[in-house]
C-alpha atoms as a PDB file:
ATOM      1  CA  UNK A   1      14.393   2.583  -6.646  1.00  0.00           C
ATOM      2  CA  UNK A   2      12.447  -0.767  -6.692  1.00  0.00           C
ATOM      3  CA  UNK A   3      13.917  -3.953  -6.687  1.00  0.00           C
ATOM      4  CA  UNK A   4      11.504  -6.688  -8.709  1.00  0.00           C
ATOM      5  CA  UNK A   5      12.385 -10.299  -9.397  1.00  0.00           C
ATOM      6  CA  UNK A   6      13.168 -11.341 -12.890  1.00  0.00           C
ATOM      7  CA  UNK A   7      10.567 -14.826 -12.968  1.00  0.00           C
ATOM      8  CA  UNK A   8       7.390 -12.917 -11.589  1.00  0.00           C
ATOM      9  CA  UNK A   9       8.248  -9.283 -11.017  1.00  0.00           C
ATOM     10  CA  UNK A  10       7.379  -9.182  -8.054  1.00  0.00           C
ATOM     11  CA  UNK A  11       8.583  -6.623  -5.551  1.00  0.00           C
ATOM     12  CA  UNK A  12      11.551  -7.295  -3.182  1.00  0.00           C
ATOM     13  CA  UNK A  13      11.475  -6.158   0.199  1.00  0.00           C
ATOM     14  CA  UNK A  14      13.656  -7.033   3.422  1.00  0.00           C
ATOM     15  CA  UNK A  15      13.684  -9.848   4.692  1.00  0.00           C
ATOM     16  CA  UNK A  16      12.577 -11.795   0.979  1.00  0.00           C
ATOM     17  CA  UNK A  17      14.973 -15.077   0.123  1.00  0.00           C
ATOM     18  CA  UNK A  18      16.521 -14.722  -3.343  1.00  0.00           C
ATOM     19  CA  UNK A  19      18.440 -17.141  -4.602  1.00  0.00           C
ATOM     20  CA  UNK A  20      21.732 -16.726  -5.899  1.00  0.00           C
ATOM     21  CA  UNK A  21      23.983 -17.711  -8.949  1.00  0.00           C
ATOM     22  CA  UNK A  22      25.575 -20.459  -7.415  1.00  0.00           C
ATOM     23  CA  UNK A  23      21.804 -22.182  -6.165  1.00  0.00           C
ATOM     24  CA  UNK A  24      21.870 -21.091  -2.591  1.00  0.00           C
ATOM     25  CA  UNK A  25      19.156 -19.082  -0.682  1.00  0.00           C
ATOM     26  CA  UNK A  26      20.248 -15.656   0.524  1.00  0.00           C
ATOM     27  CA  UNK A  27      18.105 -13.020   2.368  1.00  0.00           C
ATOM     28  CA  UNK A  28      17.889  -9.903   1.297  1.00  0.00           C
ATOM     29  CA  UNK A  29      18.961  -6.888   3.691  1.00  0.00           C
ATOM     30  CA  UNK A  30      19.443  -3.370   1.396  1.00  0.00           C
ATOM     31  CA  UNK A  31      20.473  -1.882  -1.885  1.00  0.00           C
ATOM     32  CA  UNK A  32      24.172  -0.359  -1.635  1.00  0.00           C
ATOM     33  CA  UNK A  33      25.244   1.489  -4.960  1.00  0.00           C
ATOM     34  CA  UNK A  34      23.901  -0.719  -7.194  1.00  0.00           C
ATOM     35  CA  UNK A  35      24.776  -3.733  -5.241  1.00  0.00           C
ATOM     36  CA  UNK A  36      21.935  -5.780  -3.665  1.00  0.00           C
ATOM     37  CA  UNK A  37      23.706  -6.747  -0.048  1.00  0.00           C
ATOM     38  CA  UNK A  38      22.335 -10.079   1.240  1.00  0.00           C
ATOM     39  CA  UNK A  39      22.937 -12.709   4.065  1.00  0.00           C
ATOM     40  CA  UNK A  40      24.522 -15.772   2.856  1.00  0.00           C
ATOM     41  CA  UNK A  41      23.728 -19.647   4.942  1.00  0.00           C
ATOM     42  CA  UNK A  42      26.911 -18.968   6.829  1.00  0.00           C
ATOM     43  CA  UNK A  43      25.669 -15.495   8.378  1.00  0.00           C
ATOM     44  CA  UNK A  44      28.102 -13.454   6.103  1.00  0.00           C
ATOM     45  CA  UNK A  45      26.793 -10.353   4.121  1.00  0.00           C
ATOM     46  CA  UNK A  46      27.493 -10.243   0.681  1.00  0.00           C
ATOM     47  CA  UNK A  47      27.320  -7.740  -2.426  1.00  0.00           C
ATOM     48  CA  UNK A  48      25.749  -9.088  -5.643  1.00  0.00           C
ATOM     49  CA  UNK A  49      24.448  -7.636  -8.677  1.00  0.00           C
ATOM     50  CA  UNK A  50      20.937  -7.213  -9.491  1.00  0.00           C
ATOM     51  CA  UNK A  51      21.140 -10.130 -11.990  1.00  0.00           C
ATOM     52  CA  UNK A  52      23.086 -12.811 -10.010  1.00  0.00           C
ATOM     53  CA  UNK A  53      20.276 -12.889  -7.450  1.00  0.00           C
ATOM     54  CA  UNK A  54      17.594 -13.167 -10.054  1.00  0.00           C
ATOM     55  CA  UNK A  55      16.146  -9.919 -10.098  1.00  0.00           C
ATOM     56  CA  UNK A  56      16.415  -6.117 -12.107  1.00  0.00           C
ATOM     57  CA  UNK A  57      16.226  -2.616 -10.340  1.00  0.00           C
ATOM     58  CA  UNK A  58      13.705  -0.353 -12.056  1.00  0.00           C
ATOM     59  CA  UNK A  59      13.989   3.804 -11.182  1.00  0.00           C
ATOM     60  CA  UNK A  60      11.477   5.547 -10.228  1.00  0.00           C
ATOM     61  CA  UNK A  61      11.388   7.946 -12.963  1.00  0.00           C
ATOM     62  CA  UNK A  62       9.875   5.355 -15.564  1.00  0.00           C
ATOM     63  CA  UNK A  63       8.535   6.100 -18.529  1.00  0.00           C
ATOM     64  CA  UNK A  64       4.871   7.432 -18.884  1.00  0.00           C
ATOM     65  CA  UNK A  65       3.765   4.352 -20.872  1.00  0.00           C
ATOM     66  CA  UNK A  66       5.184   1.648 -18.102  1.00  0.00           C
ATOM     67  CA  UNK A  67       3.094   4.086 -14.781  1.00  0.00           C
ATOM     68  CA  UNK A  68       0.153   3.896 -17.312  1.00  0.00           C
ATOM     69  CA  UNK A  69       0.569   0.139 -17.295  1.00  0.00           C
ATOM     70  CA  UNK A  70       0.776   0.062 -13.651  1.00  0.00           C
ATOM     71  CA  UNK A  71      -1.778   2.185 -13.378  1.00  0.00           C
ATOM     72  CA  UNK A  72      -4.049  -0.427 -15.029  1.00  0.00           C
ATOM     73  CA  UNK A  73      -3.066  -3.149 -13.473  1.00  0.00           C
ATOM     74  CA  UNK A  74      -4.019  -2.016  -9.924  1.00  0.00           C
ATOM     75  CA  UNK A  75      -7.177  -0.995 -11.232  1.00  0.00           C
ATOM     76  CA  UNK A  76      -8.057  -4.274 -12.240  1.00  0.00           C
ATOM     77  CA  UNK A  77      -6.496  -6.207  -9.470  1.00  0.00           C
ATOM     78  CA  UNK A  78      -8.604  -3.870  -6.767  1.00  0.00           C
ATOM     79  CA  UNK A  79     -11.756  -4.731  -8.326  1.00  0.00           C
END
């Protein structure tokens, strides 16, 4: 499963700030059944969906078209 933001899909890993629906910065820790769990200012880890921190979960079996895509863009952004 990847995890990419929603404004420049770019991929989320641990550790990224996201922020969340209420306009606060949260790090990111894991992906829990659907729920991306992330540390809150105060310390406390909380569940969110994908959306409500401003990003979309994409599976790994996509569709040929979408790895062809992908496939492309590396190509031309090793060159």
């Amino acid at each position: 499963m990847q995890i990419k933001r929603l404004l420049d899909d770019r991929l989320v890993v641990t550790g990224d700030r996201l922020i969340n629906s209420q306009g606060e910065h949260c790090e990111f820790v894991e992906h829990a059944n659907g729920q991306l769990v992330a540390v809150s200012p105060d310390g406390k880890k909380v569940k969110n969906s994908p959306a409500e921190l401003g990003c979309y979960l994409l599976s790994k079996d996509r569709t040929d078209r979408g790895l062809a895509k992908d496939r492309l863009r590396s190509f031309w952004e090793d060159s």
